[in-house]
PDB file of N, CA and C in Angstrom:
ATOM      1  N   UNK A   1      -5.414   0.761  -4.239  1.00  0.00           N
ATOM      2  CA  UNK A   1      -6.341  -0.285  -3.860  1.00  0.00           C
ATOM      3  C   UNK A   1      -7.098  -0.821  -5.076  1.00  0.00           C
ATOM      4  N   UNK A   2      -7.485   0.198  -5.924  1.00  0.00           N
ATOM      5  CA  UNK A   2      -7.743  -0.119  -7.112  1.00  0.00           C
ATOM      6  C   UNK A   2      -7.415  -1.116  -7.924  1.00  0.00           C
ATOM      7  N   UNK A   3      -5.949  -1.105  -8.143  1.00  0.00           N
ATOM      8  CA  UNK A   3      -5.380  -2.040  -8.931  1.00  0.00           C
ATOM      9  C   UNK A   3      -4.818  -2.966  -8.112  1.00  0.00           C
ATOM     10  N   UNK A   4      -4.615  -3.109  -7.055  1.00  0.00           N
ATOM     11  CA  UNK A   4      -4.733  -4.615  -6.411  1.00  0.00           C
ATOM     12  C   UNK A   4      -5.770  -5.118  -6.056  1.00  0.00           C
ATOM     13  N   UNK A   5      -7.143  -4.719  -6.841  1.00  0.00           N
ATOM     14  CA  UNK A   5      -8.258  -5.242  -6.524  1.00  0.00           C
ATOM     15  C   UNK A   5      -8.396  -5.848  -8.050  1.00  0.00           C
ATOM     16  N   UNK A   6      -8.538  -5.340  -8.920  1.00  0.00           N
ATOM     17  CA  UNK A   6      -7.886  -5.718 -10.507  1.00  0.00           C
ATOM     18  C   UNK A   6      -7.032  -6.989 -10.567  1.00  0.00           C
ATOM     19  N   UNK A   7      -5.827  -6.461 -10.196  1.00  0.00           N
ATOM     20  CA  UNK A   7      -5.202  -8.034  -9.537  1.00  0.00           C
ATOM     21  C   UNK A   7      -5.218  -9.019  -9.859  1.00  0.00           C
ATOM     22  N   UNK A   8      -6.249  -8.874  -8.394  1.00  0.00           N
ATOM     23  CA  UNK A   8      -6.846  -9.743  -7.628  1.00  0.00           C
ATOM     24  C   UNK A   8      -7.389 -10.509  -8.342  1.00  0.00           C
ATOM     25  N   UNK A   9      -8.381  -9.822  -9.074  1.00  0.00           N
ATOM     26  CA  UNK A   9      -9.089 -10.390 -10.167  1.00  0.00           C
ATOM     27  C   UNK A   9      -8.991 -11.404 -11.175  1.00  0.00           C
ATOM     28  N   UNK A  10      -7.513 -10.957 -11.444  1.00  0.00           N
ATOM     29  CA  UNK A  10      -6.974 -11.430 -12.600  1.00  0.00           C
ATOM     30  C   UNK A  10      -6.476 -12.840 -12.178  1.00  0.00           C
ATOM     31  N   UNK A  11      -5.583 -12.792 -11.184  1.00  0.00           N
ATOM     32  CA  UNK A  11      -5.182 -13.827 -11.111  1.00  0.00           C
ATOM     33  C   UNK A  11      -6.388 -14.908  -9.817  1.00  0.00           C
ATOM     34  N   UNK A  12      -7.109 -14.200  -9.568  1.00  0.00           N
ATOM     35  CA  UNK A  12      -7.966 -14.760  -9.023  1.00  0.00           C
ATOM     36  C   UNK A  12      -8.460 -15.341  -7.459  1.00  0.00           C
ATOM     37  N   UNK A  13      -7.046 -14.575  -6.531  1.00  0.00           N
ATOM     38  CA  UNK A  13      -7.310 -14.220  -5.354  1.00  0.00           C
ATOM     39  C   UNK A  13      -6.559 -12.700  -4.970  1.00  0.00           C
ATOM     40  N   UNK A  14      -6.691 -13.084  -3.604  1.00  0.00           N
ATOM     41  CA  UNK A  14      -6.106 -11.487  -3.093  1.00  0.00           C
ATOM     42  C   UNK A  14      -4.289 -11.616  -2.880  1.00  0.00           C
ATOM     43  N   UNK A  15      -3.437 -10.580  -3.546  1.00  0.00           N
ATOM     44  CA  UNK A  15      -2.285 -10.678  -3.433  1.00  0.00           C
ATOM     45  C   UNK A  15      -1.896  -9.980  -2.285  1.00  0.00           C
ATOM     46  N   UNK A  16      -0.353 -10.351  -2.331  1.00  0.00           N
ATOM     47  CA  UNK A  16       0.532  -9.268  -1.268  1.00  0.00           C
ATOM     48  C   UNK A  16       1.416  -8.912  -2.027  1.00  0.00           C
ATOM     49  N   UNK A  17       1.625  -7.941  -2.310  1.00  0.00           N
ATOM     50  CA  UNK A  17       2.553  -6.912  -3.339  1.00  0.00           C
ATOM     51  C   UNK A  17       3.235  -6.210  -2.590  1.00  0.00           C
ATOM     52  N   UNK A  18       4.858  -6.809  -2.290  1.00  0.00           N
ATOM     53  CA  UNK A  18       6.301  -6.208  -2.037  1.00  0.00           C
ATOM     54  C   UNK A  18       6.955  -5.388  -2.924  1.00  0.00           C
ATOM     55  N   UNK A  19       6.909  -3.784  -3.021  1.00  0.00           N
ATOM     56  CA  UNK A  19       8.155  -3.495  -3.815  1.00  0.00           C
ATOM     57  C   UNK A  19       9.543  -2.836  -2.911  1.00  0.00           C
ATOM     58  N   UNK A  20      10.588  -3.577  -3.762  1.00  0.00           N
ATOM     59  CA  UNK A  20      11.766  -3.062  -3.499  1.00  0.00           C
ATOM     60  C   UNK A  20      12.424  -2.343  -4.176  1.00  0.00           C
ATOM     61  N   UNK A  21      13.010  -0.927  -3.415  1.00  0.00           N
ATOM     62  CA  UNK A  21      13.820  -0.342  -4.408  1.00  0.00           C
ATOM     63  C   UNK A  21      15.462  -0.912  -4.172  1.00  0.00           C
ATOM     64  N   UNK A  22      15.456  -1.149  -5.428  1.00  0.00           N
ATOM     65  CA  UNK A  22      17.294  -1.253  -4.933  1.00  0.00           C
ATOM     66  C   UNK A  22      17.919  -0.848  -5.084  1.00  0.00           C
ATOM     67  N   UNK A  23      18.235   0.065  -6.419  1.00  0.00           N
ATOM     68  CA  UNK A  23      19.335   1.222  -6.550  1.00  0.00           C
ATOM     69  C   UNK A  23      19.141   1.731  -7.688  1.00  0.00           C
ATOM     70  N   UNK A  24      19.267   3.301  -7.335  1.00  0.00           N
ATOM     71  CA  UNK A  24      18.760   4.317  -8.818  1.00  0.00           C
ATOM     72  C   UNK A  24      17.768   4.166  -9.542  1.00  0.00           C
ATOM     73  N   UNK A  25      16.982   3.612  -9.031  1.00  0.00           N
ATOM     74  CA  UNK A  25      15.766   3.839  -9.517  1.00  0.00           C
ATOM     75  C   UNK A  25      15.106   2.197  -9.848  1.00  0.00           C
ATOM     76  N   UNK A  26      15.794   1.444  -9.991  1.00  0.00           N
ATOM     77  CA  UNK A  26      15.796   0.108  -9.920  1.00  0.00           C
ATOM     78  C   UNK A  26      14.957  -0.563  -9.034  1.00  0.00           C
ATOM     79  N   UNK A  27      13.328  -1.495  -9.557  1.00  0.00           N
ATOM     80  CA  UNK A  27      12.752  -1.530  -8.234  1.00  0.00           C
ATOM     81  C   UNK A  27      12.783  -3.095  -8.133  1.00  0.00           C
ATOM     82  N   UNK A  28      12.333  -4.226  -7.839  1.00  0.00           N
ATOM     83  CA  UNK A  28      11.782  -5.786  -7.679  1.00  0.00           C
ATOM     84  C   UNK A  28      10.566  -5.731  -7.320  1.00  0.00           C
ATOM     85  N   UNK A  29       9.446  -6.076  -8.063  1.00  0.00           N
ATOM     86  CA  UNK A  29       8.600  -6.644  -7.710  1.00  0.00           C
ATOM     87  C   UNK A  29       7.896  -7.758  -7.159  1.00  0.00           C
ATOM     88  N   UNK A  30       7.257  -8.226  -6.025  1.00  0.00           N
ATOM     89  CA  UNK A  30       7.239  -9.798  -5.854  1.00  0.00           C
ATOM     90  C   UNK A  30       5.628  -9.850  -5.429  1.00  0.00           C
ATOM     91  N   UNK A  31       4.945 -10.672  -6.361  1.00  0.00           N
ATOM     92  CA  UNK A  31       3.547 -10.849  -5.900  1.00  0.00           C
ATOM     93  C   UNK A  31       3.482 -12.396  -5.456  1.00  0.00           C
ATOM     94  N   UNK A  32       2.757 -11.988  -4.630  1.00  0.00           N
ATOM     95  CA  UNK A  32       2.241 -13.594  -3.581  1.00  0.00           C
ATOM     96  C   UNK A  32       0.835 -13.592  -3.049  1.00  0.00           C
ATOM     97  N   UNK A  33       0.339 -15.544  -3.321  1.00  0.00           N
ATOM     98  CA  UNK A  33      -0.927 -15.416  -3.109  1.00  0.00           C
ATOM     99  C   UNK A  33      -1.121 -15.980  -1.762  1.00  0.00           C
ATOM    100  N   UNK A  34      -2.830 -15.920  -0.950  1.00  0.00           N
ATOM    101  CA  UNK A  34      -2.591 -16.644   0.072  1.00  0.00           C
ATOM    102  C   UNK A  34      -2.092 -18.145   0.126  1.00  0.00           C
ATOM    103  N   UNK A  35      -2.301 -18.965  -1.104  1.00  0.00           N
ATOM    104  CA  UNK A  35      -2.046 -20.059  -1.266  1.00  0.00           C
ATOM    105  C   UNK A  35      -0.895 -20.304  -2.090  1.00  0.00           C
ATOM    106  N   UNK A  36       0.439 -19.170  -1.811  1.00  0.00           N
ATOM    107  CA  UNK A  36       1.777 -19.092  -2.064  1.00  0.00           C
ATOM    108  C   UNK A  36       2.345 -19.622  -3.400  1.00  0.00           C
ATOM    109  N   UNK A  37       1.136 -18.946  -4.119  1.00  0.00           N
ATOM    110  CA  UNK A  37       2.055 -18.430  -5.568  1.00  0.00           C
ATOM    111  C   UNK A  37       2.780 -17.535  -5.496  1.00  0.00           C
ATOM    112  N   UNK A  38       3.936 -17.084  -6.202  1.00  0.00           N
ATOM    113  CA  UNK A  38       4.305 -16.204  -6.682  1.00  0.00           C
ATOM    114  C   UNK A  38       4.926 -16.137  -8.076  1.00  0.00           C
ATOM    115  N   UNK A  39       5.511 -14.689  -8.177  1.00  0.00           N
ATOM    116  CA  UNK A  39       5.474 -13.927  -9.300  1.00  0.00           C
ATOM    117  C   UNK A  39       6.845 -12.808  -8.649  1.00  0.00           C
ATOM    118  N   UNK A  40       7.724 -12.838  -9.532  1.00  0.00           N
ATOM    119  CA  UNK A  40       8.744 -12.043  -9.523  1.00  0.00           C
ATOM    120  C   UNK A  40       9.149 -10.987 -10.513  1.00  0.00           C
ATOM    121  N   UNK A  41       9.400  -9.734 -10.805  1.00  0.00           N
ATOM    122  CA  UNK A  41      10.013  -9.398 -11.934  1.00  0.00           C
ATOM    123  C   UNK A  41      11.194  -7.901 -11.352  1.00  0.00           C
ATOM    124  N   UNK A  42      12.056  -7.322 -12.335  1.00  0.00           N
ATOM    125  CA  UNK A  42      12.647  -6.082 -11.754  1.00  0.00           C
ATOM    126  C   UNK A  42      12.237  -5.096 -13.224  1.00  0.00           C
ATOM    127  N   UNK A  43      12.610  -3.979 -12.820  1.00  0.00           N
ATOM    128  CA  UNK A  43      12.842  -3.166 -13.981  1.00  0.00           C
ATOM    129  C   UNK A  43      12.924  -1.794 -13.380  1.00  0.00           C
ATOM    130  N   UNK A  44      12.266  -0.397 -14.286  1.00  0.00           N
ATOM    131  CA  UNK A  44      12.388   0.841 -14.089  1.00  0.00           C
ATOM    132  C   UNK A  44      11.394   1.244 -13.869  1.00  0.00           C
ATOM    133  N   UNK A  45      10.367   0.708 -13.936  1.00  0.00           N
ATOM    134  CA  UNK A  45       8.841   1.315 -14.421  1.00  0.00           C
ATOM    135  C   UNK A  45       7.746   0.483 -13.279  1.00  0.00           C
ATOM    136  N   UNK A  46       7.351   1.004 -12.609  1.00  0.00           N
ATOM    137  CA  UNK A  46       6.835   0.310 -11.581  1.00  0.00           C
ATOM    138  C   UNK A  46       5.056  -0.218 -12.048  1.00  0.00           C
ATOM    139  N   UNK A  47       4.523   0.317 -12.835  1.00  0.00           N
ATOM    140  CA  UNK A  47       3.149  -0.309 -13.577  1.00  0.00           C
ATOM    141  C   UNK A  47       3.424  -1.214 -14.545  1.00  0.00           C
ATOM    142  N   UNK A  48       5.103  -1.523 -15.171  1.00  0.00           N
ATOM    143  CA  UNK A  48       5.472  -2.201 -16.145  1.00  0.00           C
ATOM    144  C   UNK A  48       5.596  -3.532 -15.388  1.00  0.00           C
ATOM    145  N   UNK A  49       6.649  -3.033 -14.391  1.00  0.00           N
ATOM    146  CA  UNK A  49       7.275  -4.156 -13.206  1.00  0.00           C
ATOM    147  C   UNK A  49       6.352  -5.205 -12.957  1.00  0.00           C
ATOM    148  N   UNK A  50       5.223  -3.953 -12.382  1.00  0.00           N
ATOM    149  CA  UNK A  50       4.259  -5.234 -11.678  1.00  0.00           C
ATOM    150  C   UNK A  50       2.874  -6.052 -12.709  1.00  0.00           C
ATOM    151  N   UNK A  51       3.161  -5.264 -13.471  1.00  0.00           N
ATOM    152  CA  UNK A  51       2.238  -6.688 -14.430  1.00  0.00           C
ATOM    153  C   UNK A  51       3.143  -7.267 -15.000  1.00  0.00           C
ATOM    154  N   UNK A  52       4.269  -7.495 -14.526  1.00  0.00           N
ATOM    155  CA  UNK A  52       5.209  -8.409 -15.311  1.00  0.00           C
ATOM    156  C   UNK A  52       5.499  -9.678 -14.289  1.00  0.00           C
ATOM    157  N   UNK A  53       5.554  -9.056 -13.056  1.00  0.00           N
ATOM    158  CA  UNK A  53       5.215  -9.874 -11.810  1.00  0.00           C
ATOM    159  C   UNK A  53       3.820 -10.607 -11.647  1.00  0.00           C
ATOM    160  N   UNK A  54       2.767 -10.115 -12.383  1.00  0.00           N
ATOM    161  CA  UNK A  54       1.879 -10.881 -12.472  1.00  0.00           C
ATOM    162  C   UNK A  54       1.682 -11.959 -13.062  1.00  0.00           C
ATOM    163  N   UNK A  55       2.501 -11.328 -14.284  1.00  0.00           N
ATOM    164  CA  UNK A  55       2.816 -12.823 -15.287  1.00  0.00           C
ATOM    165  C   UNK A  55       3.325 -13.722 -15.201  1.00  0.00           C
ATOM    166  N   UNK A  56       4.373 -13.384 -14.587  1.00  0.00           N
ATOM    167  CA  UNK A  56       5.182 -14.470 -14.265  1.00  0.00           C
ATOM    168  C   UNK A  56       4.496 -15.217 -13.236  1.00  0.00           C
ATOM    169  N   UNK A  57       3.273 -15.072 -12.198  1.00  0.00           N
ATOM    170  CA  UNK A  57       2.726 -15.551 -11.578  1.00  0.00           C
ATOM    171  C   UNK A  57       2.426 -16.601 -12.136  1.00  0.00           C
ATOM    172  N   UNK A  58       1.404 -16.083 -13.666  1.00  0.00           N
ATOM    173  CA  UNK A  58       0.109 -16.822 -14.562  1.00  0.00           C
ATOM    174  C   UNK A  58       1.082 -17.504 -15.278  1.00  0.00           C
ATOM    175  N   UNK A  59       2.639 -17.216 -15.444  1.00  0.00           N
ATOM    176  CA  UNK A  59       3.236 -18.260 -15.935  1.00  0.00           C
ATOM    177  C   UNK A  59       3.616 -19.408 -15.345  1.00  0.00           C
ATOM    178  N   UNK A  60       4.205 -19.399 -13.857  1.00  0.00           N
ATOM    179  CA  UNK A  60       4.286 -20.531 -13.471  1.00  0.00           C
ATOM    180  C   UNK A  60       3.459 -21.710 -13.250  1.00  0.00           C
ATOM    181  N   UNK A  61       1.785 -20.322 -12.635  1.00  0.00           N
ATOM    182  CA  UNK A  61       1.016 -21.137 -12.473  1.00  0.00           C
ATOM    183  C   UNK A  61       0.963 -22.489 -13.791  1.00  0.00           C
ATOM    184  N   UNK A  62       0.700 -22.092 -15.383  1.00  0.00           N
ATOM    185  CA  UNK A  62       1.211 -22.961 -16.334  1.00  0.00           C
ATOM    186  C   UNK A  62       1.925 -24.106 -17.052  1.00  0.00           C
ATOM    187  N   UNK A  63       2.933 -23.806 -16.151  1.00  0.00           N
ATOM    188  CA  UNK A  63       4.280 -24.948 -15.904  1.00  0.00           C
ATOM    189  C   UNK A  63       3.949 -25.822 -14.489  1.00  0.00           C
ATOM    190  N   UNK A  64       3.446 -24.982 -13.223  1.00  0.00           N
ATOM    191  CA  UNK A  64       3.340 -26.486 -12.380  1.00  0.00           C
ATOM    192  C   UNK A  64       2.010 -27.399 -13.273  1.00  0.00           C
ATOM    193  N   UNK A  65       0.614 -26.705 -13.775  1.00  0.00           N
ATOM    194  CA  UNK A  65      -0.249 -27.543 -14.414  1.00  0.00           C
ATOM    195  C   UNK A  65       0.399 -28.371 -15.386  1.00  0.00           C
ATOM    196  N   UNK A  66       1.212 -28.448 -15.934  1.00  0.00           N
ATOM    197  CA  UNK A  66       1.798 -28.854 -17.049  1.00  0.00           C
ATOM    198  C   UNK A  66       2.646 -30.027 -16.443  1.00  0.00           C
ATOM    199  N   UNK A  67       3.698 -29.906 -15.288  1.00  0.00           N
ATOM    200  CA  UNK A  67       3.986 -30.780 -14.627  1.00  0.00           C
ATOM    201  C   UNK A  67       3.177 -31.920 -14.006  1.00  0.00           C
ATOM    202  N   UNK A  68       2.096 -31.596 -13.574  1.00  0.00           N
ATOM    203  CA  UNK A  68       1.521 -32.091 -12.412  1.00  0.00           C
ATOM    204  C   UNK A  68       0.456 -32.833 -13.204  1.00  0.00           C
ATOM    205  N   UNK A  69       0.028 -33.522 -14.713  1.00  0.00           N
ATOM    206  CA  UNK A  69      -1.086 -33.613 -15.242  1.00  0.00           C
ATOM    207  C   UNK A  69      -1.018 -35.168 -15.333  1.00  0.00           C
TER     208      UNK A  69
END
């Protein structure tokens, strides 16, 4: 709860954090906001995964501003 309160923070509302395992250890991360950002990433390491899923959040967010100006 901790660190999806952190998050939260970061990106600046409250997420919903899906993980999937998919095989051998292999997980997907997918963060989503109420106002349907998301953020995708995979890997091995599930504290790596998901701030990587965060980023990719704070990255898109970046690219639609960048589009949309």
């Amino acid at each position: 709860m901790q660190e999806q309160q952190r998050l939260a923070e970061e990106v600046g509302e409250p997420l919903f954090i899906t993980i999937r395992l998919v095989y051998d250890g292999f997980i997907e991360v997918e963060v989503q906001t109420f106002t349907d950002r998301h953020g995708l990433a995979t890997g091995y390491s599930l504290p790596e995964t998901l701030a990587a899923a965060v980023e990719a959040l704070l990255y898109l967010d970046e690219v639609r501003e960048s589009l949309f100006r």
